[in-house]
N, C-alpha and C. Protein backbone atom coordinates (compact mmCIF):
# COMPACT_ATOMS: atom_id res chain seq x y z
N UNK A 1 9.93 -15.84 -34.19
CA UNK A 1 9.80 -14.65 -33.38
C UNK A 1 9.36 -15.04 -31.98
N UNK A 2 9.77 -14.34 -31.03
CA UNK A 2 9.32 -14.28 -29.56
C UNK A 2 7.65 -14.57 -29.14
N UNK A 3 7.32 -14.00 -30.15
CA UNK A 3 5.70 -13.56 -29.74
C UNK A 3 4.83 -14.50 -30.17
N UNK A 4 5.55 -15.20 -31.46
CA UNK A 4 4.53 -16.36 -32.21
C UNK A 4 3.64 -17.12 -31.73
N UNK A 5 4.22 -17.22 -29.91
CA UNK A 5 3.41 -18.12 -29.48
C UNK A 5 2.70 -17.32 -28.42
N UNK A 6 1.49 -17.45 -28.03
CA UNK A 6 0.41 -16.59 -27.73
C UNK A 6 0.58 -16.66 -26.13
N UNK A 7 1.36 -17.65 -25.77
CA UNK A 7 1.17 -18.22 -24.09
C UNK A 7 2.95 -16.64 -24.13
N UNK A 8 3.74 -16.68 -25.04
CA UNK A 8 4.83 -15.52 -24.52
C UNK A 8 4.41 -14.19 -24.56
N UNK A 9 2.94 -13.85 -24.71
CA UNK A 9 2.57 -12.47 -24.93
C UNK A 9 2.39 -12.23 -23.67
N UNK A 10 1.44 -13.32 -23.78
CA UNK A 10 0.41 -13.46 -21.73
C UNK A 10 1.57 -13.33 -20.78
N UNK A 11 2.77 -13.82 -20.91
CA UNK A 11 3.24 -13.93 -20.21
C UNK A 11 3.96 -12.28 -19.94
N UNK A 12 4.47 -12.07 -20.86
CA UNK A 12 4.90 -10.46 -21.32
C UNK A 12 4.09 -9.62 -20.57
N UNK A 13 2.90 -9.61 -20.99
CA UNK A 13 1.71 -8.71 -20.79
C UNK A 13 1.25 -8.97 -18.61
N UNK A 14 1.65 -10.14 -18.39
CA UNK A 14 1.61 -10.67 -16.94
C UNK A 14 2.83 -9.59 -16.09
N UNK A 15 4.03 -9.32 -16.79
CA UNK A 15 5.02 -9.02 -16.25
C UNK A 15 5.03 -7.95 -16.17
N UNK A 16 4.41 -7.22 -17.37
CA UNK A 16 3.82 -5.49 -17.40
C UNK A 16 3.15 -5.09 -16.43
N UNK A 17 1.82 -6.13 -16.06
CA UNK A 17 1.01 -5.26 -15.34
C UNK A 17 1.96 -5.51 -13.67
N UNK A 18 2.49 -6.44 -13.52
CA UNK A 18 3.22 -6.56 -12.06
C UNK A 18 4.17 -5.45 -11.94
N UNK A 19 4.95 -4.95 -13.29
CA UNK A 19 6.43 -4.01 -13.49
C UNK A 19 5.69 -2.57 -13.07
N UNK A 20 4.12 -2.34 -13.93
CA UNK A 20 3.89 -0.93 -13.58
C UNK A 20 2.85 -0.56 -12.75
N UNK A 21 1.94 -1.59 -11.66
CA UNK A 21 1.97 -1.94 -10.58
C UNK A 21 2.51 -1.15 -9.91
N UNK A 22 4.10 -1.94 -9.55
CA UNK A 22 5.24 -1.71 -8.58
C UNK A 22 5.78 -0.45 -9.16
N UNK A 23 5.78 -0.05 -9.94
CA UNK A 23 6.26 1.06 -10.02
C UNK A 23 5.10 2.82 -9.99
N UNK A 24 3.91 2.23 -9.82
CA UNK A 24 2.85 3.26 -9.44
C UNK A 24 2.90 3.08 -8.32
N UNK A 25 2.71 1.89 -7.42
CA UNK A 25 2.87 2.06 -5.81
C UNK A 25 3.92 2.68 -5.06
N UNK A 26 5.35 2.41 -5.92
CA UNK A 26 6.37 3.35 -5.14
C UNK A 26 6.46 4.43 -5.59
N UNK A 27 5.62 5.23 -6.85
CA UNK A 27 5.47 6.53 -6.85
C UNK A 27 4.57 7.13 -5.82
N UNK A 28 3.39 6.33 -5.80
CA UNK A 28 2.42 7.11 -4.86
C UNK A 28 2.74 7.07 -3.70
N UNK A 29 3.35 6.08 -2.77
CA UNK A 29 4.46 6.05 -1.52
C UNK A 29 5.28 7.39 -1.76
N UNK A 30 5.75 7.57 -2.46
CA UNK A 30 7.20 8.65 -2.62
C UNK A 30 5.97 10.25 -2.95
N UNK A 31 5.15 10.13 -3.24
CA UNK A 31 4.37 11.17 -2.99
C UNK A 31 3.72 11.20 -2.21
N UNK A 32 3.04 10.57 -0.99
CA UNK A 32 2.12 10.72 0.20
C UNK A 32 3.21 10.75 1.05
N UNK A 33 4.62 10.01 1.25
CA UNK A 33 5.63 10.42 2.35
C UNK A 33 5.73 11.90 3.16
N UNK A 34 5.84 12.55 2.21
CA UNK A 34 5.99 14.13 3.12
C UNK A 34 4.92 14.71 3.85
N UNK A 35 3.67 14.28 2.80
CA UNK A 35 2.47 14.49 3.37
C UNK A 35 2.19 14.19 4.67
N UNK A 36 1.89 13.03 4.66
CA UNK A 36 1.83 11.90 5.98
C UNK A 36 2.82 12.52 6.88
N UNK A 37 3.96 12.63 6.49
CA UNK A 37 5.20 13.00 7.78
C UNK A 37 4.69 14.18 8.46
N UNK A 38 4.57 15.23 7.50
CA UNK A 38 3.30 16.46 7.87
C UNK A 38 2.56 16.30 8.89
N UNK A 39 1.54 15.58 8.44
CA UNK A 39 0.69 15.51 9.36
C UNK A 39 0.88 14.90 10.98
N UNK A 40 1.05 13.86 10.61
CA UNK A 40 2.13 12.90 11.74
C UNK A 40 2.56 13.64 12.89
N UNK A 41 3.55 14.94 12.46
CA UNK A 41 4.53 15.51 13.36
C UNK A 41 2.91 16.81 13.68
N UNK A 42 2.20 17.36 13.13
CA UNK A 42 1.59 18.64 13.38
C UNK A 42 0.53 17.75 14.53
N UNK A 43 -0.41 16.88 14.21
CA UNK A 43 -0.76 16.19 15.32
C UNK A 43 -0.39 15.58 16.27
N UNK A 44 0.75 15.64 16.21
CA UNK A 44 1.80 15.11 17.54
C UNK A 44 1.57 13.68 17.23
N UNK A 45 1.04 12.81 16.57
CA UNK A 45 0.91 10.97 16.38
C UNK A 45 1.96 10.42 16.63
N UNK A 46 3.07 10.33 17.63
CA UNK A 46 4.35 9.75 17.69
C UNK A 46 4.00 8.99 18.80
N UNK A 47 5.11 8.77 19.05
CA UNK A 47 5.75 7.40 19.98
C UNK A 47 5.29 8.00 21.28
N UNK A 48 4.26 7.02 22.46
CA UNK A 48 4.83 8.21 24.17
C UNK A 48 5.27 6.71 24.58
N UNK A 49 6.08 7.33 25.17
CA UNK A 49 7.24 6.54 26.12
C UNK A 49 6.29 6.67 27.68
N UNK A 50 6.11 5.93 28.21
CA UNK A 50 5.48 5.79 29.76
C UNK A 50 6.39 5.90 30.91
N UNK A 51 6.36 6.96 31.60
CA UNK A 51 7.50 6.80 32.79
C UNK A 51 6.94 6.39 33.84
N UNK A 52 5.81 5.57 34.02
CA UNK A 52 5.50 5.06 34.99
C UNK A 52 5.82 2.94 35.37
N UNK A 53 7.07 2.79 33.99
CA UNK A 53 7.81 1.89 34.35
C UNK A 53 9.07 1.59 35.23
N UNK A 54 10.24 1.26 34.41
CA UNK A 54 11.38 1.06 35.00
C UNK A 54 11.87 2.30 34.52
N UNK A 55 12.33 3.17 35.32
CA UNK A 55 13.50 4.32 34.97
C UNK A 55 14.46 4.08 33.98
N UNK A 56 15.45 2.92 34.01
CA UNK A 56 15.95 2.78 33.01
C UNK A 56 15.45 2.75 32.12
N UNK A 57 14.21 1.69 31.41
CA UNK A 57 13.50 1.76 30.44
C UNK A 57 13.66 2.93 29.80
N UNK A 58 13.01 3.54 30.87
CA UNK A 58 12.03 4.95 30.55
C UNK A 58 13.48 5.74 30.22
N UNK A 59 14.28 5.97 30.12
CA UNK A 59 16.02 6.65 30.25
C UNK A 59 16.35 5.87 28.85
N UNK A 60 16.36 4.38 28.80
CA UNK A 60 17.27 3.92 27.35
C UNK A 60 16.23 4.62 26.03
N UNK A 61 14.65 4.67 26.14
CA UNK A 61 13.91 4.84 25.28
C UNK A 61 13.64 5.92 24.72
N UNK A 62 13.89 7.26 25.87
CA UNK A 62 13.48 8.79 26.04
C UNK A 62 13.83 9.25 24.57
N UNK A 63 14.68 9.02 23.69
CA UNK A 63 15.13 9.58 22.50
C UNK A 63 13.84 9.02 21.27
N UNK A 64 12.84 8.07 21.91
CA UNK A 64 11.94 7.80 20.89
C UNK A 64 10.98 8.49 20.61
N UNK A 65 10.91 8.94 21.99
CA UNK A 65 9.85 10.20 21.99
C UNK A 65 9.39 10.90 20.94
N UNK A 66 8.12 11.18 20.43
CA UNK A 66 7.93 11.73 19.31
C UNK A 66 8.25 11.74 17.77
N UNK A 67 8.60 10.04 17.94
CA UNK A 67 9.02 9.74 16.50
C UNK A 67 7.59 9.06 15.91
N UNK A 68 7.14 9.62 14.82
CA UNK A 68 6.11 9.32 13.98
C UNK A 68 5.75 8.13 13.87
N UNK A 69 4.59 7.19 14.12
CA UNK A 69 4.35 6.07 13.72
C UNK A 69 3.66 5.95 13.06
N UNK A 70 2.46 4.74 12.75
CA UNK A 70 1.70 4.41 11.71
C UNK A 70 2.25 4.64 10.58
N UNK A 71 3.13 4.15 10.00
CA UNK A 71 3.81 4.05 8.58
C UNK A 71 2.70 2.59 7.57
N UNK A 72 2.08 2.44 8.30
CA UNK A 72 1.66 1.16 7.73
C UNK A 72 0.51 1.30 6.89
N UNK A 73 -0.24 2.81 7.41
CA UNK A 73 -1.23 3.62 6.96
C UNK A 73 -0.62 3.66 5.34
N UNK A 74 0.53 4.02 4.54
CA UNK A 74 1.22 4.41 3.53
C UNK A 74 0.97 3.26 2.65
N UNK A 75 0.80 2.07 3.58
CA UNK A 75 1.18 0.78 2.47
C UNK A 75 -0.39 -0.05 2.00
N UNK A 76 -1.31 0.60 2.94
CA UNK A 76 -2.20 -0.18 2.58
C UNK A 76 -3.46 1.17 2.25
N UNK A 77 -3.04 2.25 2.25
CA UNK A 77 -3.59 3.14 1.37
C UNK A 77 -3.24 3.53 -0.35
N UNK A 78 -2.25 3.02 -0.27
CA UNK A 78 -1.40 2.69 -1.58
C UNK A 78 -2.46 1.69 -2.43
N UNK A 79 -2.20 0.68 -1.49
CA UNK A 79 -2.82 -0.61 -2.14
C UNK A 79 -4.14 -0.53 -2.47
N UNK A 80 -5.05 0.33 -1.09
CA UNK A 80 -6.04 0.77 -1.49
C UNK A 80 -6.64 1.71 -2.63
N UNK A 81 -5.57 2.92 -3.26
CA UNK A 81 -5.88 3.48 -3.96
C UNK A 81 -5.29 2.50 -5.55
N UNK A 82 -5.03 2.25 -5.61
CA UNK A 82 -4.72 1.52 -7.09
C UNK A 82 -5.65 0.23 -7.01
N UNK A 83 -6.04 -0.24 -6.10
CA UNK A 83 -7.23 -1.07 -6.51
C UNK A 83 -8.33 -0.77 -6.62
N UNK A 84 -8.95 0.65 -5.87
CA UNK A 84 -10.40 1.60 -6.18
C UNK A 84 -9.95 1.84 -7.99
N UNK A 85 -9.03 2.85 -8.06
CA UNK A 85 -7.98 3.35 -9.43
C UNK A 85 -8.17 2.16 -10.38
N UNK A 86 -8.07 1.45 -10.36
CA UNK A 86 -7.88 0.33 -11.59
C UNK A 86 -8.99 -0.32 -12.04
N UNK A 87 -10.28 -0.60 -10.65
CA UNK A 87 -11.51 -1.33 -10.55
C UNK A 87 -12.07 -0.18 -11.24
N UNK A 88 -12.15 0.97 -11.51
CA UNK A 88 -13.17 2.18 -11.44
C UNK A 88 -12.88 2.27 -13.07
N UNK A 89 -11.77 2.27 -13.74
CA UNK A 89 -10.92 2.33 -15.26
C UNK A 89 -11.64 1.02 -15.69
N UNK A 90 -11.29 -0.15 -14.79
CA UNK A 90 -11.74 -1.19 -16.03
C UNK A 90 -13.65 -0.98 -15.71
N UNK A 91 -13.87 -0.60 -15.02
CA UNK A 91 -15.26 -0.14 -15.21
C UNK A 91 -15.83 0.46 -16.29
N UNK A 92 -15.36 1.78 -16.13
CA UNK A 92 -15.59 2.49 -17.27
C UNK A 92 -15.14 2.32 -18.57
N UNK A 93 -13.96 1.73 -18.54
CA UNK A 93 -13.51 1.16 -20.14
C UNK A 93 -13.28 -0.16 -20.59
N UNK A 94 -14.26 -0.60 -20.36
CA UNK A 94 -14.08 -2.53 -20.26
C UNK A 94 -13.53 -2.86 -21.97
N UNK A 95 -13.58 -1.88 -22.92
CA UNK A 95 -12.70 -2.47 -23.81
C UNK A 95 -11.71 -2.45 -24.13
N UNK A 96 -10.62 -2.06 -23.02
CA UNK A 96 -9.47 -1.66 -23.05
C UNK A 96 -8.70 -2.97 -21.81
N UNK A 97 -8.25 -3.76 -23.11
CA UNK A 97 -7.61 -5.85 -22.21
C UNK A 97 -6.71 -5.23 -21.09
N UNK A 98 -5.72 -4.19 -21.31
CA UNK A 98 -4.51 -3.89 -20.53
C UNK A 98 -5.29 -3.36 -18.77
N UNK A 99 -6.31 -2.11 -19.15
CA UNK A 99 -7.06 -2.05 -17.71
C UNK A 99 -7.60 -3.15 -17.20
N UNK A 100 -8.38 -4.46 -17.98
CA UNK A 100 -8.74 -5.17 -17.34
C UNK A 100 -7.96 -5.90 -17.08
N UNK A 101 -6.58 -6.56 -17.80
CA UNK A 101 -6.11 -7.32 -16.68
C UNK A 101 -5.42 -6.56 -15.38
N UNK A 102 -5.48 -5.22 -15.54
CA UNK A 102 -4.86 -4.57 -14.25
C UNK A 102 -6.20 -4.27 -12.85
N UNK A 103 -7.04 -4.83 -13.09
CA UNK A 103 -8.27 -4.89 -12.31
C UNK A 103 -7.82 -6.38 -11.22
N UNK A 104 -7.15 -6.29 -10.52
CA UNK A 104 -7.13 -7.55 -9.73
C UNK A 104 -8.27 -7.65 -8.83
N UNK A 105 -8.87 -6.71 -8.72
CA UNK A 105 -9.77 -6.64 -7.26
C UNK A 105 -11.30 -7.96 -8.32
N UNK A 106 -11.51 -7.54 -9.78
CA UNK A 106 -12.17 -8.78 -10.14
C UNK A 106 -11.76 -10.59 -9.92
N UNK A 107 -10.57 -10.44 -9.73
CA UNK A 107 -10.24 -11.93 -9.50
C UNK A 107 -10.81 -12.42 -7.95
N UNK A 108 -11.17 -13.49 -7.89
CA UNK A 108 -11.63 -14.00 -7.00
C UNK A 108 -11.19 -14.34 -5.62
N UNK A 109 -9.50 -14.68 -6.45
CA UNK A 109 -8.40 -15.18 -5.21
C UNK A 109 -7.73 -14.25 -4.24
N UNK A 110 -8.32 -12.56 -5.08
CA UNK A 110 -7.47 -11.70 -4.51
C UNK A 110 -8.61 -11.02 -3.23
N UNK A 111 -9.67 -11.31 -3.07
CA UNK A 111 -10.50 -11.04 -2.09
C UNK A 111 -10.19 -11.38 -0.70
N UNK A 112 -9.59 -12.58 -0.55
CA UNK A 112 -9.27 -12.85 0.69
C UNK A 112 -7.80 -12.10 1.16
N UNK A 113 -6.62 -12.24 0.45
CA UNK A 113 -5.31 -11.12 0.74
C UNK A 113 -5.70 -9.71 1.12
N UNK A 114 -6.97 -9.20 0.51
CA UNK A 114 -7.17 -7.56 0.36
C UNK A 114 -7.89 -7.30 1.83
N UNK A 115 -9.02 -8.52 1.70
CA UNK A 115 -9.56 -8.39 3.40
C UNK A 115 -8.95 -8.62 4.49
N UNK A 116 -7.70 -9.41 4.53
CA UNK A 116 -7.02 -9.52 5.45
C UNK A 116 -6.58 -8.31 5.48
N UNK A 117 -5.63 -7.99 4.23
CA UNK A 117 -5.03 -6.31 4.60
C UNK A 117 -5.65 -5.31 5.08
N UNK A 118 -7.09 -5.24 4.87
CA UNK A 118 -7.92 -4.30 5.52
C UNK A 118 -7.92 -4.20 7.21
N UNK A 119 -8.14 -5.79 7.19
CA UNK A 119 -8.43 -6.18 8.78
C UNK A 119 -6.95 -5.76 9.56
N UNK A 120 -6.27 -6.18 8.97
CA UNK A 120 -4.78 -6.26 9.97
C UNK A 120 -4.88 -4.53 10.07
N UNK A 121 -5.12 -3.18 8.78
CA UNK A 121 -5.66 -2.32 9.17
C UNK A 121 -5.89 -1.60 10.23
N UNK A 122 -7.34 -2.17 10.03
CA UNK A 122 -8.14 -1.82 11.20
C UNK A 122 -7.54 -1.77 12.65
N UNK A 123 -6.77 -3.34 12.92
CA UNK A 123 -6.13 -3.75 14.00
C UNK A 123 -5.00 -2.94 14.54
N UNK A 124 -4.10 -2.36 13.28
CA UNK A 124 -3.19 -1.48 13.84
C UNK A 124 -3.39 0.05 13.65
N UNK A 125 -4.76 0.42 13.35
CA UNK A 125 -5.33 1.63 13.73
C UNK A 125 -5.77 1.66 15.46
N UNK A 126 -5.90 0.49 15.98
CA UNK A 126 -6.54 0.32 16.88
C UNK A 126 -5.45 1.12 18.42
């Protein structure tokens, strides 16, 4: 059988938590999209074009005007909420193996990727 050997479960069970992962992050993306766009357009948060450059510039670009930015907000609030989401589950139910291996924020290696993502963040909130 497939499973007999204990290293093809781990491995199984490795591929699960990456498969439904990726597939909770592009749900919660596909549900904060409209939201975000919402907001985006009602606060006016878009693009300003400066006409105190080159005219042309300012003429090839004019159609950018008011196109929504910070999309980046989507990807690392995502990330942010399924790693609060998952840390907070294997908290409360530490006898349940499947939440804890979906707890990455306990691994050690993943501290430095998450703080960078924070930081870069911060940087393009800026």
């Amino acid at each position: 059988m497939i499973f007999d050997n204990i290293q093809d479960l781990n491995l199984v069970l490795d591929i699960s938590v990456i498969v439904i992962m990726m597939a909770l992050a592009f749900g919660i993306s596909v549900l904060l999209t409209p939201v975000m766009t919402h907001f985006l357009y009602k606060y006016k948060l878009g693009k300003n074009i400066r006409t105190s450059g080159a005219p042309v510039f300012t003429e090839m670009h004019q159609k950018k005007q008011g196109t929504p930015t910070m999309g980046g907000i989507l990807i690392w609030l995502t990330t942010a909420l399924l790693t609060g989401l998952f840390w907070l589950l294997a908290t409360l139910f530490p006898d349940v193996e499947m939440l804890q291996r979906m707890n990455f924020l306990s691994r050690a290696e993943t501290y430095l990727p998450i703080a960078a993502m924070l930081f870069a963040a911060a940087l393009g909130i800026v």
